[in-house]
Protein backbone atom coordinates (compact mmCIF):
# COMPACT_ATOMS: atom_id res chain seq x y z
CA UNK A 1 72.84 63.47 62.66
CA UNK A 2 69.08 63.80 62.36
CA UNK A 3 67.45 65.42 60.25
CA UNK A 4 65.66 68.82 60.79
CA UNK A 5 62.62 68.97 62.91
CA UNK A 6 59.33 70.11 61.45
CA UNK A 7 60.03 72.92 64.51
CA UNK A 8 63.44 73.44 62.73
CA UNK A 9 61.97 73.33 59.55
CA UNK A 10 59.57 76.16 60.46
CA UNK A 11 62.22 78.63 62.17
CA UNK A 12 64.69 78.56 58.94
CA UNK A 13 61.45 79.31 56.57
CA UNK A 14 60.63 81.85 59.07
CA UNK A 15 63.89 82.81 59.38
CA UNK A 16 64.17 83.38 55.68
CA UNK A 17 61.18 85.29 55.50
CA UNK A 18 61.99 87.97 57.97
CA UNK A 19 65.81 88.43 56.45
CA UNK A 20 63.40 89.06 53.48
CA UNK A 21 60.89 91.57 55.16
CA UNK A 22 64.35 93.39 57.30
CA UNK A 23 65.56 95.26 54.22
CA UNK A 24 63.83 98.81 53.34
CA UNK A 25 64.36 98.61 49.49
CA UNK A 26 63.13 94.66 49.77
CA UNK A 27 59.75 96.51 51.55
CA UNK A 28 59.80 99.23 48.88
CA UNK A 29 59.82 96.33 46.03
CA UNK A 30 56.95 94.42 47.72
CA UNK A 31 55.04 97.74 48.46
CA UNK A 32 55.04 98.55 44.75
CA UNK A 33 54.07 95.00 43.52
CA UNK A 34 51.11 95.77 45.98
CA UNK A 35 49.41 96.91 42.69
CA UNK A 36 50.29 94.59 40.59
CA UNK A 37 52.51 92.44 38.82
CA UNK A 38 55.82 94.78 37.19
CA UNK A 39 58.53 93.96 34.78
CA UNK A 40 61.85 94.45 36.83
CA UNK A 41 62.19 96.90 34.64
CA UNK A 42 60.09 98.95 35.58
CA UNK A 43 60.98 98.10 39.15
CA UNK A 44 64.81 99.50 38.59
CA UNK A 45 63.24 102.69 37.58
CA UNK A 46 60.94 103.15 40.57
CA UNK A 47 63.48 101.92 43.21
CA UNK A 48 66.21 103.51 41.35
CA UNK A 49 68.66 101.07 41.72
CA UNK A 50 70.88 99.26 38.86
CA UNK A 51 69.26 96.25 37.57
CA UNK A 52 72.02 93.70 38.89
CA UNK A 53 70.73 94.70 42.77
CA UNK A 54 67.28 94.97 42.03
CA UNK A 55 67.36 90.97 40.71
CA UNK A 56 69.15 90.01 43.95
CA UNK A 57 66.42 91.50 46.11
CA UNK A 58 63.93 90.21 43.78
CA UNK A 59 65.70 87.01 44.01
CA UNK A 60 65.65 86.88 47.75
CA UNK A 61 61.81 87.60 47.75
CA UNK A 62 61.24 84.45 45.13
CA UNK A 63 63.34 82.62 47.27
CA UNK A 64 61.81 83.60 50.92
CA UNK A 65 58.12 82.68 49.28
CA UNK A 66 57.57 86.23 48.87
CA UNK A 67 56.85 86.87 45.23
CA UNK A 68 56.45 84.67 42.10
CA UNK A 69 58.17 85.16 38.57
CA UNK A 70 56.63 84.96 35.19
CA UNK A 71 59.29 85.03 32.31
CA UNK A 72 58.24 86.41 28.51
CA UNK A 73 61.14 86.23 26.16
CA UNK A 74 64.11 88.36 27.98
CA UNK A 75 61.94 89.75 30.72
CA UNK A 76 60.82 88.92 34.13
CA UNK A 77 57.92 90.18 35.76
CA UNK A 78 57.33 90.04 39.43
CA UNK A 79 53.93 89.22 41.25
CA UNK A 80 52.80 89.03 45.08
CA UNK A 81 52.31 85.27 46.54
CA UNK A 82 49.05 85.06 48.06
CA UNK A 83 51.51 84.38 51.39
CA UNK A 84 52.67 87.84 51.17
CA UNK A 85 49.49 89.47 50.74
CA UNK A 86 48.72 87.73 54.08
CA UNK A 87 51.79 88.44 55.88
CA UNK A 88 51.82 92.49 54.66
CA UNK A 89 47.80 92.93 55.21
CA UNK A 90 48.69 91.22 58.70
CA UNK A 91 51.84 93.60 59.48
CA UNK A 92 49.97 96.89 58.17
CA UNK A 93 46.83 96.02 60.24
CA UNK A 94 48.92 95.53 63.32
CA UNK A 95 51.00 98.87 62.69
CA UNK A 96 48.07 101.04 61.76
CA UNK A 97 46.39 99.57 64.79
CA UNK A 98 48.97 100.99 66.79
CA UNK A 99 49.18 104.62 65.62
């Protein structure tokens, strides 16, 4: 079997991204981080979620390209890519364009 296209290639990555962007406490997370980078933490106490599901969203995000992670000792603090900045400024111009 060959191997994936570069087309193929792009559709899973964009695939991964939008599984990424089509959950609303995934949005919420990345909507905080907006201002800056958080501990997760502090993340579980905004979202108010228990810590195990806030690290597999935050997971997800590292994973889809979404946000980076900077560990200090025991914690792990969360930061926007400069991909996601694009992608949300993009999607937020669009929808406020709209309304």
């Amino acid at each position: 079997m060959n191997s994936l296209s570069t087309t193929d290639k792009e559709l899973a990555k964009m695939a991964k991204l939008f599984k990424a962007l089509g959950d609303e406490t995934r949005l919420k997370i990345l909507y905080l981080l907006e201002r800056g980078e958080k501990c997760q933490c502090d993340i579980v106490s905004h979202i108010g979620l228990s810590q195990p599901a806030v690290a597999r969203h935050t997971q997800l995000l590292v994973d889809s390209g979404l946000l980076e992670i900077r560990k200090d000792g025991n914690r792990r603090y969360y930061t926007l890519t400069e991909n996601a900045r694009k992608v949300l400024f993009r999607i937020f111009e669009e929808e406020t364009a709209r309304n």
